[in-house]
C-alpha atoms as a PDB file:
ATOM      1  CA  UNK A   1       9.620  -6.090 -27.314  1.00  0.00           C
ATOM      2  CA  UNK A   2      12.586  -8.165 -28.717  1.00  0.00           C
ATOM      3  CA  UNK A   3      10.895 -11.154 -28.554  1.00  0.00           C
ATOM      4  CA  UNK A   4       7.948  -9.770 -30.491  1.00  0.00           C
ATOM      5  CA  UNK A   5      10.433  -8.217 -32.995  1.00  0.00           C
ATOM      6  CA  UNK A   6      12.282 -11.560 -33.300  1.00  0.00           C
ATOM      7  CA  UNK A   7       8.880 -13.984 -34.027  1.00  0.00           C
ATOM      8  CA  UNK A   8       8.168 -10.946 -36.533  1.00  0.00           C
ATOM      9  CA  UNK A   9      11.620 -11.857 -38.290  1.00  0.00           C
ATOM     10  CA  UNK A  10      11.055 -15.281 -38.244  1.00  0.00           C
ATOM     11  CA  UNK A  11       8.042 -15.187 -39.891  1.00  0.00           C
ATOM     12  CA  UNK A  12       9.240 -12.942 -42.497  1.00  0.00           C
ATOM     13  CA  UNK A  13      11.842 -15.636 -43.541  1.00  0.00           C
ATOM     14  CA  UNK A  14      10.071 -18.607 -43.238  1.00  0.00           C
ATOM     15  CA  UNK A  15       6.943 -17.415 -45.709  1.00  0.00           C
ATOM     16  CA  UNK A  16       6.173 -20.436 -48.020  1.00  0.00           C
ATOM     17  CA  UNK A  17       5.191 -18.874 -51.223  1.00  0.00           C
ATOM     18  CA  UNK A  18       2.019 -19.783 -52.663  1.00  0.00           C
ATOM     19  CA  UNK A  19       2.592 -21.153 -56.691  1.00  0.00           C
ATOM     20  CA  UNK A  20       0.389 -19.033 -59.310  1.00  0.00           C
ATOM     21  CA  UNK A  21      -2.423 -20.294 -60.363  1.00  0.00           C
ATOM     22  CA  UNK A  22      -3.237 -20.082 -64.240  1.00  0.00           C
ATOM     23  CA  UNK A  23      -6.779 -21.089 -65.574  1.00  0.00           C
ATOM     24  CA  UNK A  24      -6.563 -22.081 -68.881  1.00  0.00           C
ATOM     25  CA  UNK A  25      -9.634 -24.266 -71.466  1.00  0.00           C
ATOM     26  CA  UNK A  26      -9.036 -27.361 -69.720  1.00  0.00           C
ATOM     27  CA  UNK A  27      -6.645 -26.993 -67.117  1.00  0.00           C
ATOM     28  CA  UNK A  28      -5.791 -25.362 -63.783  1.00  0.00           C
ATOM     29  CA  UNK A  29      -2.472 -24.656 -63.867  1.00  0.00           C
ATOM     30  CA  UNK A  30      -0.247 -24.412 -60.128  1.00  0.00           C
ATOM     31  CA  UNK A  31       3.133 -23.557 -61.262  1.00  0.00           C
ATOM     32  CA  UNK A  32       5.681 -24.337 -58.278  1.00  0.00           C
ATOM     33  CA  UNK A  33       8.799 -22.830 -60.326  1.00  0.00           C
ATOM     34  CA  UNK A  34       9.168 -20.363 -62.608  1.00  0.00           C
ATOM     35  CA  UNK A  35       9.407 -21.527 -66.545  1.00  0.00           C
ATOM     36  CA  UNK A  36      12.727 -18.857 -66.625  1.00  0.00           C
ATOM     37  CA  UNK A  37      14.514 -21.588 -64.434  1.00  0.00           C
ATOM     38  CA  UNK A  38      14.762 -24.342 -66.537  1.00  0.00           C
ATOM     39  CA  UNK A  39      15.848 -25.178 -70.309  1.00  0.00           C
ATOM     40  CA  UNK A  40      13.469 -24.275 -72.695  1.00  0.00           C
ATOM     41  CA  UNK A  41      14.278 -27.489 -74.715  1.00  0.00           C
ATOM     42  CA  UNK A  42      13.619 -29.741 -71.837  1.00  0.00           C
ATOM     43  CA  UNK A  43       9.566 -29.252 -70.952  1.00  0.00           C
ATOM     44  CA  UNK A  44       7.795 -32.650 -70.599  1.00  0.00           C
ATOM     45  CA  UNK A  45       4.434 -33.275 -69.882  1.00  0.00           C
ATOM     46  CA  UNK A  46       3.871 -36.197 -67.693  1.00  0.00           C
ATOM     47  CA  UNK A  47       0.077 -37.922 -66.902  1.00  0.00           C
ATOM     48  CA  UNK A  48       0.117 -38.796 -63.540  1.00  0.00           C
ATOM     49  CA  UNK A  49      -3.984 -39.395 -63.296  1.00  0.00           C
ATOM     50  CA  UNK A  50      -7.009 -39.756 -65.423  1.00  0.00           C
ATOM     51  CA  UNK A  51      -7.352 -35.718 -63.897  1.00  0.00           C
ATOM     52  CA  UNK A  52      -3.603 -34.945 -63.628  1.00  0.00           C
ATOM     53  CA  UNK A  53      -0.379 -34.224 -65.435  1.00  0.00           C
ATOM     54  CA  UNK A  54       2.610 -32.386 -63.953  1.00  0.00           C
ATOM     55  CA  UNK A  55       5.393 -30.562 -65.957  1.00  0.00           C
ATOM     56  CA  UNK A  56       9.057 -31.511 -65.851  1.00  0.00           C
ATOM     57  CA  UNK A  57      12.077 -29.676 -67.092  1.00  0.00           C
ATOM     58  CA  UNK A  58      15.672 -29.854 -67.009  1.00  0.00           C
ATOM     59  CA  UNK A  59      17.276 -26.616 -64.638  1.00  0.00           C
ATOM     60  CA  UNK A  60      19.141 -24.185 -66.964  1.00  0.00           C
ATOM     61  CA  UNK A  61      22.950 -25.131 -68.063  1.00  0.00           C
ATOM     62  CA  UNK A  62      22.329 -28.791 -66.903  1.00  0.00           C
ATOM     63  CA  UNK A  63      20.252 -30.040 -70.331  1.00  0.00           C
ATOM     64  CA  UNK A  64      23.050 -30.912 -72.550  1.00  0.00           C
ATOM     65  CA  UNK A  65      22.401 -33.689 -75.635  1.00  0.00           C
ATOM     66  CA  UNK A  66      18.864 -34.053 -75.365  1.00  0.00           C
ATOM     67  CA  UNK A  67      19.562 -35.412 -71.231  1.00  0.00           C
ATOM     68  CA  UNK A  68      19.606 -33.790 -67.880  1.00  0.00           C
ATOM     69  CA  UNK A  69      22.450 -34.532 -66.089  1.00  0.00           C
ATOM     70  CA  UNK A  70      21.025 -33.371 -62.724  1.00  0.00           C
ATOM     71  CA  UNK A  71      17.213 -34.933 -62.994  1.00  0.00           C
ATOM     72  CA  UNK A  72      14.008 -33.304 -64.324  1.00  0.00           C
ATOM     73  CA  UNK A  73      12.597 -30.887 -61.804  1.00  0.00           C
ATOM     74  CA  UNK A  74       8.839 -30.184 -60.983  1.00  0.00           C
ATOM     75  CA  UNK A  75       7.730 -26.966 -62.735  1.00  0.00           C
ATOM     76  CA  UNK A  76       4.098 -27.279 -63.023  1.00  0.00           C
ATOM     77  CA  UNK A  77       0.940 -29.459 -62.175  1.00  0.00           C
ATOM     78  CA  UNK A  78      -1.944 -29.300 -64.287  1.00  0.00           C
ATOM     79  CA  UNK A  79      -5.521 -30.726 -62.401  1.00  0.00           C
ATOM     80  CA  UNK A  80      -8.311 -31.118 -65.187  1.00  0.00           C
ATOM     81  CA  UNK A  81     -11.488 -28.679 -64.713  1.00  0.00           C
END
């Protein structure tokens, strides 16, 4: 019974969350983080494919003089319809 109540646990932490999906006109959009994270200044679309872009941003309190001091972070990728 403990060892059932331990995997149980376990699985409970280590849940991967699945990222929202948003359908839009032209895109489907997977966000991996939410938009609340990151500097509102900082969102940059980047074209990775003919079919794909992903969104970058700057986390909040590190976009200071139009630069990240930490790296753009992955918020979003967009896959064309």
């Amino acid at each position: 019974m403990v060892a059932i109540l331990k995997n149980i646990k376990d699985i409970k932490t280590n849940v991967v969350k699945m990222p929202k999906i948003h359908i839009t006109k032209n895109y489907i959009r997977k966000r991996i983080v939410s938009p609340k994270k990151f500097d509102k200044r900082s969102f940059r679309i980047k074209k990775i494919s003919k079919n794909k872009k992903i969104i970058v941003a700057c986390p909040k309190g590190k976009f200071k003089k139009n630069r990240c001091s930490v790296g753009m972070k992955l918020q979003a990728i967009l896959t064309k319809k």
